[in-house]
Protein backbone atom coordinates (compact mmCIF):
# COMPACT_ATOMS: atom_id res chain seq x y z
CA UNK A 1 -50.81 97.45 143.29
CA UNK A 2 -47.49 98.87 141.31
CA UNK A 3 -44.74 97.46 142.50
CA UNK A 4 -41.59 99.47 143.36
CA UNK A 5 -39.15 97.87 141.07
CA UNK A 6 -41.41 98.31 138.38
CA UNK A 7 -41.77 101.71 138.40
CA UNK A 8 -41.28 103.55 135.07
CA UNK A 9 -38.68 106.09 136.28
CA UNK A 10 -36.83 103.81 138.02
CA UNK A 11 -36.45 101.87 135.27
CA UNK A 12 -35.53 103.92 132.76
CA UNK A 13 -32.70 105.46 135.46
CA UNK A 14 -31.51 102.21 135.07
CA UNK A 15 -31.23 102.03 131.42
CA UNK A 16 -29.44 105.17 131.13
CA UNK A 17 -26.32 104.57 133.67
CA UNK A 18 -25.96 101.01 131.70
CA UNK A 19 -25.57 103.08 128.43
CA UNK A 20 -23.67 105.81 129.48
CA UNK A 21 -21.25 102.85 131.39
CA UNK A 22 -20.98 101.36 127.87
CA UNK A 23 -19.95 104.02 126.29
CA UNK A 24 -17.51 105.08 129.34
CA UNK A 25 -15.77 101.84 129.68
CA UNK A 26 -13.37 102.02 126.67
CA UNK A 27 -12.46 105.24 127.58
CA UNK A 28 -12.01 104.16 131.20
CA UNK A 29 -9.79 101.60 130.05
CA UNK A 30 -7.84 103.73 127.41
CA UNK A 31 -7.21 106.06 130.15
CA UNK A 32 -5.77 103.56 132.59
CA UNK A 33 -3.61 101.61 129.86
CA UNK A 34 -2.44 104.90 129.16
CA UNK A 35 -1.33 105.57 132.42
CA UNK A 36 0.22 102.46 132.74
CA UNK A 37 1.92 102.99 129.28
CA UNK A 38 3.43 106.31 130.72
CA UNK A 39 4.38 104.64 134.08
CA UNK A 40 6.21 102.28 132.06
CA UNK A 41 8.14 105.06 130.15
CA UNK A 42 9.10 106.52 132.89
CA UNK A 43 10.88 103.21 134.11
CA UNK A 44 12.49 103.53 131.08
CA UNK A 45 13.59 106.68 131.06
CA UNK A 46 15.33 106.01 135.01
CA UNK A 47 17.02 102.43 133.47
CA UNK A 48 18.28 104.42 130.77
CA UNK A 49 19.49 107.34 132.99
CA UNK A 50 21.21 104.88 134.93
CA UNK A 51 23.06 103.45 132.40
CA UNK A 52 24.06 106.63 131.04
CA UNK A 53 25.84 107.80 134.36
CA UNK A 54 27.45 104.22 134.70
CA UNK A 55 29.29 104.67 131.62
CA UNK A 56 30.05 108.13 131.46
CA UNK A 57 31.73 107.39 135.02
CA UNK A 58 33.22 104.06 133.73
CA UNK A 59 34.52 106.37 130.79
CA UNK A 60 35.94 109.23 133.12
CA UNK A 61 37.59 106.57 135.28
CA UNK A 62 39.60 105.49 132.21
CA UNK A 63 40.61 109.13 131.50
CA UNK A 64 41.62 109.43 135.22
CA UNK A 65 44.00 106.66 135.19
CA UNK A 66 45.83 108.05 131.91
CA UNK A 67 44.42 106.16 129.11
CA UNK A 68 43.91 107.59 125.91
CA UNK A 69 40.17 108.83 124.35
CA UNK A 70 39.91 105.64 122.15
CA UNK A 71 40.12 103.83 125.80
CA UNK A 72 37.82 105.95 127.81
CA UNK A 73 35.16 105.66 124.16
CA UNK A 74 35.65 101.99 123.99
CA UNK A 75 35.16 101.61 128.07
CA UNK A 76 31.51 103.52 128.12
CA UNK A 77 30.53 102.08 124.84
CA UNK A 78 31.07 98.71 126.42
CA UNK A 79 29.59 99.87 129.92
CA UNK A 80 26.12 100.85 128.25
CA UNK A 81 26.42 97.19 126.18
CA UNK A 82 26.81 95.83 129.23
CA UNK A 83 23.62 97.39 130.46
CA UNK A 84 21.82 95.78 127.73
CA UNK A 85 21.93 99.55 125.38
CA UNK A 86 23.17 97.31 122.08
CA UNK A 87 23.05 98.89 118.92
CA UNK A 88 19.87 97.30 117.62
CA UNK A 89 17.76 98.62 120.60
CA UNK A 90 19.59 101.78 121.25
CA UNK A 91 22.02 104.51 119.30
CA UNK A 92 24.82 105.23 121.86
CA UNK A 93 27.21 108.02 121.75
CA UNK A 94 30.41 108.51 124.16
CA UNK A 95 31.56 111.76 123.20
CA UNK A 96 35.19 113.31 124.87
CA UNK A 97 34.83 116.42 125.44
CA UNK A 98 30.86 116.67 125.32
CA UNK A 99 29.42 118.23 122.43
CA UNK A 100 27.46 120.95 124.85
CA UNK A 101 27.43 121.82 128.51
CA UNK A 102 29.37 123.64 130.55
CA UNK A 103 32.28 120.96 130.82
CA UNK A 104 33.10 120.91 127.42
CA UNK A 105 36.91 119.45 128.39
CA UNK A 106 38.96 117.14 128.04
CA UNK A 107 38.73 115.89 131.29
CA UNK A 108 35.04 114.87 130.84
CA UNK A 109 33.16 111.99 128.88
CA UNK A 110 29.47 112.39 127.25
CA UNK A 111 27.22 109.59 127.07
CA UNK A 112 23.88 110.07 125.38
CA UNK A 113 21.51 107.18 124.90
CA UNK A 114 18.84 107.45 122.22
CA UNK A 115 16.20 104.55 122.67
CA UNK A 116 12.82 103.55 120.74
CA UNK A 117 9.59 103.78 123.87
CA UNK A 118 7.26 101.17 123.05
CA UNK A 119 3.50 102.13 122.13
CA UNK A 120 0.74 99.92 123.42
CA UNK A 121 -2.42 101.82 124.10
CA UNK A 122 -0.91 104.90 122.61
CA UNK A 123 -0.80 102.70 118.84
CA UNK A 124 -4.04 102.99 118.40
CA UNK A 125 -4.05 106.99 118.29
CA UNK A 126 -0.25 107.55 116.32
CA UNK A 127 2.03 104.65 115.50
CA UNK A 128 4.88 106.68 114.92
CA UNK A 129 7.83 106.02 116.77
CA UNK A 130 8.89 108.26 119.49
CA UNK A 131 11.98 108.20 120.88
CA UNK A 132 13.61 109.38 124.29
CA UNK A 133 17.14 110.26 125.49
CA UNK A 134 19.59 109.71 128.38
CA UNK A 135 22.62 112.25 128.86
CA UNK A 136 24.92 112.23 131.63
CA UNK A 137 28.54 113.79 131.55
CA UNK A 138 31.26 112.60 134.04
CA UNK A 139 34.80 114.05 135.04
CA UNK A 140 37.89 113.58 136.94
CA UNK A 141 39.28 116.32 138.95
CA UNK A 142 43.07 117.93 138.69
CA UNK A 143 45.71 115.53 139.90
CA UNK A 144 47.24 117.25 143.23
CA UNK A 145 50.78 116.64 144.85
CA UNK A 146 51.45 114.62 148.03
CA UNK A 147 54.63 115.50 150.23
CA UNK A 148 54.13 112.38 152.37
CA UNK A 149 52.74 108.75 150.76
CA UNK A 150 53.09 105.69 152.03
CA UNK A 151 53.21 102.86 149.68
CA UNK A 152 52.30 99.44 151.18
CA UNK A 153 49.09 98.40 149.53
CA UNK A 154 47.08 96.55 152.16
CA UNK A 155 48.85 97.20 155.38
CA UNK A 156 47.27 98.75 158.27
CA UNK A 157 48.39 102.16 159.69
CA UNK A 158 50.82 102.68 157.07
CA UNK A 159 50.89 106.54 157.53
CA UNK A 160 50.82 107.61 161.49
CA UNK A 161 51.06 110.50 162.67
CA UNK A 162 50.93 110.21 166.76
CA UNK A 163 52.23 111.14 169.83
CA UNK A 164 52.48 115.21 169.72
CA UNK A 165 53.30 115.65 166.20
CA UNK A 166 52.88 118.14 164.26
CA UNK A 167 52.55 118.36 160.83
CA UNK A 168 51.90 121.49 158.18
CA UNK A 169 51.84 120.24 154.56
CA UNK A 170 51.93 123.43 152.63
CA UNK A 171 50.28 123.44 149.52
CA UNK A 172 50.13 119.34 149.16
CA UNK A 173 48.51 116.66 150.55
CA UNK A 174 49.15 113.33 152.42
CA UNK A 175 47.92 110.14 151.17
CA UNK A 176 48.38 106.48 151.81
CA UNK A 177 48.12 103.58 149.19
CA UNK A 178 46.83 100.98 151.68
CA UNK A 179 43.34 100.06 151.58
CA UNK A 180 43.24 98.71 154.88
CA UNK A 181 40.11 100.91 156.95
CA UNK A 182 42.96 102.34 159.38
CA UNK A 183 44.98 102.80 156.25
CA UNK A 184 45.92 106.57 157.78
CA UNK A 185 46.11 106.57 161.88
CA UNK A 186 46.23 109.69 163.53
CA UNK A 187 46.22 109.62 167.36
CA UNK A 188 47.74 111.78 170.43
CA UNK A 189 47.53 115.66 170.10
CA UNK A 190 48.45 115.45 166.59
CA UNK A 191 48.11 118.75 164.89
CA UNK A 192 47.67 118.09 160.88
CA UNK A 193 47.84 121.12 158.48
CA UNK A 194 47.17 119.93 154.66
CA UNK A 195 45.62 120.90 151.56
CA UNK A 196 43.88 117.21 151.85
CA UNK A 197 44.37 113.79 153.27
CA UNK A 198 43.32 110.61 151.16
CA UNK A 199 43.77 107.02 151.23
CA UNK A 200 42.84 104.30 149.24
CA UNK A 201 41.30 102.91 152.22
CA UNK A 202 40.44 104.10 155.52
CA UNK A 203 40.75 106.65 158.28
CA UNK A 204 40.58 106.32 161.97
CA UNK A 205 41.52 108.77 164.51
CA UNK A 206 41.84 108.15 167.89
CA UNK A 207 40.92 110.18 171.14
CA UNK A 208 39.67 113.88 170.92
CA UNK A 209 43.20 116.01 171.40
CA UNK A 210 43.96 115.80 167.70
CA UNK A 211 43.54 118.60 165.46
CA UNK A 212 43.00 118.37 161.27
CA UNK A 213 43.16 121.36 159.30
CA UNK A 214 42.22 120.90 155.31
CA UNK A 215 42.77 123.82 153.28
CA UNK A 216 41.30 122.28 149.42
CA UNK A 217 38.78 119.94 150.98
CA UNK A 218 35.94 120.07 152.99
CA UNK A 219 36.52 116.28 154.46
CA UNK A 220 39.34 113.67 154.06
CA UNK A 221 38.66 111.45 151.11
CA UNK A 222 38.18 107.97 151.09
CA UNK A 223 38.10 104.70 148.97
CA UNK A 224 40.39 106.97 146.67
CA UNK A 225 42.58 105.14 143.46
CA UNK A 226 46.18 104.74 144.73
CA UNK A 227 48.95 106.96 143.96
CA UNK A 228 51.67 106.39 141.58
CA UNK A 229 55.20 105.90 142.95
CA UNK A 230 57.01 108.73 141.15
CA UNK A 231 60.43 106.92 140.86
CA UNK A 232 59.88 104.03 140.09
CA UNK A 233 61.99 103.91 137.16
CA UNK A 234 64.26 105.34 138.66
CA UNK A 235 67.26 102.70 138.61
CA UNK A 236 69.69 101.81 141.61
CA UNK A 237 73.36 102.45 141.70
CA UNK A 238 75.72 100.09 140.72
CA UNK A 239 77.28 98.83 143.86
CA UNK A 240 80.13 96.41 142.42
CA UNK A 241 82.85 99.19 143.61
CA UNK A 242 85.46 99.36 145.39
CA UNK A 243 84.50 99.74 148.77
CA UNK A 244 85.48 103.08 150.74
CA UNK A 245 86.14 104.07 154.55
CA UNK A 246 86.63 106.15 156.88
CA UNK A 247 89.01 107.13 159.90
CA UNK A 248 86.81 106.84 162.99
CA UNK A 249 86.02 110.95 164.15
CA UNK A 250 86.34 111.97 160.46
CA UNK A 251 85.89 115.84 159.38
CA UNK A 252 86.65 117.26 155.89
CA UNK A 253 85.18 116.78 152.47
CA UNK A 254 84.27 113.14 150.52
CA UNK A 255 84.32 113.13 147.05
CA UNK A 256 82.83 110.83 144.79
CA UNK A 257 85.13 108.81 142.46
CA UNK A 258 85.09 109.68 138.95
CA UNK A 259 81.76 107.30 138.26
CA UNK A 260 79.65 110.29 140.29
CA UNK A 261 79.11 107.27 143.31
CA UNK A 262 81.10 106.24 146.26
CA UNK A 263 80.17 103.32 148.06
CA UNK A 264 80.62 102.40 151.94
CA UNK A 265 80.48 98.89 152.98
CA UNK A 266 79.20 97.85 156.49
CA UNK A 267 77.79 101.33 157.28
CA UNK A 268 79.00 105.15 157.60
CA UNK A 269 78.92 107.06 161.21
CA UNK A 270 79.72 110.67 160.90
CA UNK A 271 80.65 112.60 164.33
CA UNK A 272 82.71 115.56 163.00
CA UNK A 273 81.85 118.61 160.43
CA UNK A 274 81.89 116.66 157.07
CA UNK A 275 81.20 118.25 153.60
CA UNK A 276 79.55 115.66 150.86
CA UNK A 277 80.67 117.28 147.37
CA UNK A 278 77.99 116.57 144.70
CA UNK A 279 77.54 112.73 143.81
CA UNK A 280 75.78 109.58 145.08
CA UNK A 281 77.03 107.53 148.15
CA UNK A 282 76.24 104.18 148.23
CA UNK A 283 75.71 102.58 152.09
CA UNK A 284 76.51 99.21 151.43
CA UNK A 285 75.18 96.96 154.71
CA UNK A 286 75.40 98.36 158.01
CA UNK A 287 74.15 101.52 159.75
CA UNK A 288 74.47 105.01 158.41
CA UNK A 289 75.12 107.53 161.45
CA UNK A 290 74.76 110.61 161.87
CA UNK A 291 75.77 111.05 165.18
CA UNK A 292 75.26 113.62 167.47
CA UNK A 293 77.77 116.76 167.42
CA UNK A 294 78.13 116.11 164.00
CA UNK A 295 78.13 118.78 161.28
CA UNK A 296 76.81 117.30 157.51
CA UNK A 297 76.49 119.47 154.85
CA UNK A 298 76.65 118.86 151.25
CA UNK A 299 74.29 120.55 147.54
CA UNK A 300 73.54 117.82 145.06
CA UNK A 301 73.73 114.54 146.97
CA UNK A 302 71.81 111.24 147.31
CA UNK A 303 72.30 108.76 149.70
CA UNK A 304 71.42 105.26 149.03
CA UNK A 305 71.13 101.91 151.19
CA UNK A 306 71.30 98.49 150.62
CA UNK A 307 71.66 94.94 151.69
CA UNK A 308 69.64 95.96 154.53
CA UNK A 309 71.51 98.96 155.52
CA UNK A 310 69.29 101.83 157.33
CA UNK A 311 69.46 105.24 158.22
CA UNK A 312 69.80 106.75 161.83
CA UNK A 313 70.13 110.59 161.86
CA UNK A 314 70.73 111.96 165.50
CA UNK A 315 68.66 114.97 166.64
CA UNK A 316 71.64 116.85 168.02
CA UNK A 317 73.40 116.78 164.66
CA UNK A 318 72.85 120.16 162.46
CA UNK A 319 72.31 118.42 159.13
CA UNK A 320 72.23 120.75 155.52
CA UNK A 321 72.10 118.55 152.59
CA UNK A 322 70.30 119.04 149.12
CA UNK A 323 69.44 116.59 146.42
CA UNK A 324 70.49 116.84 142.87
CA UNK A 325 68.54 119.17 140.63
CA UNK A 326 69.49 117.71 137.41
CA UNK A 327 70.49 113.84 136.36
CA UNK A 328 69.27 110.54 137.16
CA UNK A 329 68.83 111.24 140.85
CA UNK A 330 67.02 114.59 140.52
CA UNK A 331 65.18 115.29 143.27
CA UNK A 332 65.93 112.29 145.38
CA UNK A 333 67.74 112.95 148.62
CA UNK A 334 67.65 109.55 149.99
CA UNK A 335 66.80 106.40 148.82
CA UNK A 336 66.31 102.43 150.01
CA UNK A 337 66.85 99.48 147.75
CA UNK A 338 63.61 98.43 146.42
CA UNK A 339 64.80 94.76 148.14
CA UNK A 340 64.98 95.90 151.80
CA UNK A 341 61.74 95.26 153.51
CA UNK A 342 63.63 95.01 157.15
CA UNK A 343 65.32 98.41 157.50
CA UNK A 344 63.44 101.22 159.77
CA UNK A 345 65.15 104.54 158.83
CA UNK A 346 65.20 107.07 161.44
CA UNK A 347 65.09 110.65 160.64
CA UNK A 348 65.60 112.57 164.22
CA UNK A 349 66.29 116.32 163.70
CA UNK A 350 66.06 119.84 165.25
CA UNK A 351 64.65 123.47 164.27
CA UNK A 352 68.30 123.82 162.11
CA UNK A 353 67.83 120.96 160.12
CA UNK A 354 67.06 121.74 156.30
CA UNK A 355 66.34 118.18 153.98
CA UNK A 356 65.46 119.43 150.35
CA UNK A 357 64.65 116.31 148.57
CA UNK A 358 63.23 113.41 148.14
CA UNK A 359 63.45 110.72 151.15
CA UNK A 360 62.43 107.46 149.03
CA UNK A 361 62.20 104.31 150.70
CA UNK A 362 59.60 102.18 148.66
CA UNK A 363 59.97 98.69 150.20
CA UNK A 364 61.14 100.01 153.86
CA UNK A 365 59.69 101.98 157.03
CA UNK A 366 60.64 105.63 157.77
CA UNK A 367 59.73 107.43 160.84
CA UNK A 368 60.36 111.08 161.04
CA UNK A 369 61.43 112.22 164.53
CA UNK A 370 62.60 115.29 166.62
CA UNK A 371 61.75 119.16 165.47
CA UNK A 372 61.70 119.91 162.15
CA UNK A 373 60.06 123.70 162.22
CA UNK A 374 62.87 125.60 161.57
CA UNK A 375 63.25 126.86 157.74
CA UNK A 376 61.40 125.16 155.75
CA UNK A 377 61.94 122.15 153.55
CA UNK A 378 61.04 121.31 150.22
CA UNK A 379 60.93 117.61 151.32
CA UNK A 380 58.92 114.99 150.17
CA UNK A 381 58.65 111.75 152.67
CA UNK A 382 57.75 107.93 150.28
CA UNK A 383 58.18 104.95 152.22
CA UNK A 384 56.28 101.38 152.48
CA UNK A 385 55.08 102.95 155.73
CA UNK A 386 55.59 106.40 157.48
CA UNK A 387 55.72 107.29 160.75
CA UNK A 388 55.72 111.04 162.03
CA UNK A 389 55.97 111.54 165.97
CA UNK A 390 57.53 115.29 165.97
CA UNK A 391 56.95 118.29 164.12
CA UNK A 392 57.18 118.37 160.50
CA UNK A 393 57.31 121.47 158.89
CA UNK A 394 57.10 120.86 154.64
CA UNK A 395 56.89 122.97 151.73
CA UNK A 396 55.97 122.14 148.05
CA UNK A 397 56.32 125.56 146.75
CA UNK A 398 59.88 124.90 145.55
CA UNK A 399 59.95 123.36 141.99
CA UNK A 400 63.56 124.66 141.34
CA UNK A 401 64.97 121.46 143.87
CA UNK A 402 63.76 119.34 141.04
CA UNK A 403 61.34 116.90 143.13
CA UNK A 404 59.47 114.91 141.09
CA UNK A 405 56.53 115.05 142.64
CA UNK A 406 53.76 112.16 143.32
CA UNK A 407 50.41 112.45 142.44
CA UNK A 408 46.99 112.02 143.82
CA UNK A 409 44.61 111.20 141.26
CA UNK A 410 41.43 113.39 141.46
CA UNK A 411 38.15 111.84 142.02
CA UNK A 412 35.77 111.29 139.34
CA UNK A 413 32.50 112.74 139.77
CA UNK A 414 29.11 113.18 137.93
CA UNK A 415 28.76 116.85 136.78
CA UNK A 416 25.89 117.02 134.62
């Protein structure tokens, strides 16, 4: 009797799948080195990709903050190093503007990284090298203008806008330095009109009556590079003068002296109709008053404080007054010494009052009171912090008042 496993077919079945294995296997494991081989490209490819947008962005960033090409070159260059592309593994080029694209500008950086793959399995069919490439292109966006910044770095709320204010910031935007997460606190029924709002921090808003309207952005923006101060070479007055007064109900004109600057020790309270010829008038200590009944008026004037000295504008005055257009106090209409951290200057006025300038108080608080929505002003409102509880009605269309404007620095962004 046969038995089964000695059967002739079944044996020589057996032969055959053990030959054509053999000559399957190497095959078999060419194909899956192979795959691994590509897998591992691939990897790669997404490191190298990586790298690429790092450093074009690292590049752009540069740019943004107003440093030259041989900066923004040097800065990607030294990103992709950094990343481990040196130049005897990789050829690395950080090109401003890119050599093709559609952002061929000056705003934009090119970084294209040509690196050797490694063959393994792939050797033993073509040992030539082959080589692959990363390209990504980065770019800052326009700088914009902000009509209301607050300075103060780290502080919280240093831009509020509360209460039942309302606030229409044509054709700018508002932004505070702070990086604080409530860097920008808006609360009450506030009604906000702006091209954007940005912060180098945060924004919180607080119950559901308030009201944002952004006419260049589709959200606020965040996390955002702070703004330079736009006078802050801007020197103060020299306040070793004689010192100046006034009779107590006052009305007429003041004049500067023949330096361009009159100074007030201890304060200045206005009640009647006074005219401020062109010139700058020092507040030396003190309050400066404008009280209500009173009439101010007055084309090419700035007002400065110091020692502590701080503003208090009644809402029943009619105020008029204009800041130099030309000079070393172009464009500012008010201004705090860069020493006062103490005063709180109080802007209250009414649908009559007109400000065209500058209100500049880097080291000290301003709060902006009372109805402003009469004829417009080309105003722009700086302080350490800002606080707006009535109706402020700006305009930057108005280059001709000589406001030198501060900027918001665009965002940089990956665009290819």
């Amino acid at each position: 009797m046969t038995s089964p496993n000695s059967h002739p077919m079944i044996q020589t079945t057996h032969g055959n799948v053990a030959v054509i294995m053999a000559l399957m296997l190497p095959a078999f494991v060419g194909l899956v080195g192979l795959s691994v081989e590509t897998g591992y490209w691939y990897f790669l490819q997404d490191r190298a990709q990586t790298a690429a947008d790092v450093s074009a962005f690292a590049g752009a960033s540069t740019l943004r903050l107003k440093q030259d090409h041989v900066a923004a070159r040097q800065t990607a260059l030294r990103e992709a190093q950094e990343l481990g592309y040196i130049e005897s593994r990789a050829r690395v080029a950080a090109n401003i503007p890119p050599l093709r694209g559609p952002n061929a500008d000056s705003r934009s950086v090119e970084v294209v990284i040509n690196y050797p793959a490694p063959r393994y399995f792939s050797g033993m069919f073509n040992r030539n090298v082959i080589r692959h490439e990363a390209r990504a292109v980065a770019a800052y966006m326009p700088e914009t203008k902000a009509c209301i910044l607050s300075l103060d770095p780290t502080a919280s709320r240093t831009l509020e806008l509360s209460g039942a204010s309302l606030v229409n910031a044509e054709g700018c935007e508002i932004m505070a330095n702070s990086v604080a997460d409530d860097a920008i606190y808006i609360s009450g029924t506030s009604d906000i009109e702006a091209d954007c709002i940005s912060t180098a921090g945060g924004i919180e808003v607080a119950g559901n009556g308030t009201s944002v309207t952004l006419k260049a952005c589709e959200l606020p923006k965040r996390n955002m590079p702070p703004a330079q101060d736009p006078y802050r070479d801007v020197p103060m007055p020299d306040t070793l003068g004689p010192c100046a007064g006034l009779p107590q109900g006052f009305e007429g004109t003041i004049s500067p002296q023949s330096n361009g600057t009159r100074r007030f020790c201890g304060g200045l309270s206005l009640s009647g109709q006074v005219r401020f010829e062109p010139g700058v008038y020092i507040i030396d200590g003190g309050s400066f008053r404008i009280n209500s009944g009173a009439a101010v008026t007055g084309e090419g004037v700035t007002f400065v404080t110091t020692r502590d000295a701080e503003a208090a504008w009644n809402g029943q005055a009619r105020i008029e007054v204009s800041a130099p257009t030309l000079g070393t106090y172009e464009g500012l209409l008010f201004m705090g010494d860069r020493s006062d951290t103490r005063p709180v200057h109080r802007f209250n006025g009414t649908a009559d009052t007109v400000l065209n300038g500058s209100i500049y108080t880097p080291a000290s608080a301003v709060e902006y009171l009372g109805d402003f929505a009469g004829a417009k002003s080309c105003l722009q409102l700086i302080g350490a912090r800002i606080k707006i509880l009535g109706t402020a009605d700006i305009s930057s269309a108005c280059e001709a008042e000589g406001l030198n404007w501060a900027r918001v620095p665009g965002a940089t962004l990956l665009v290819e």
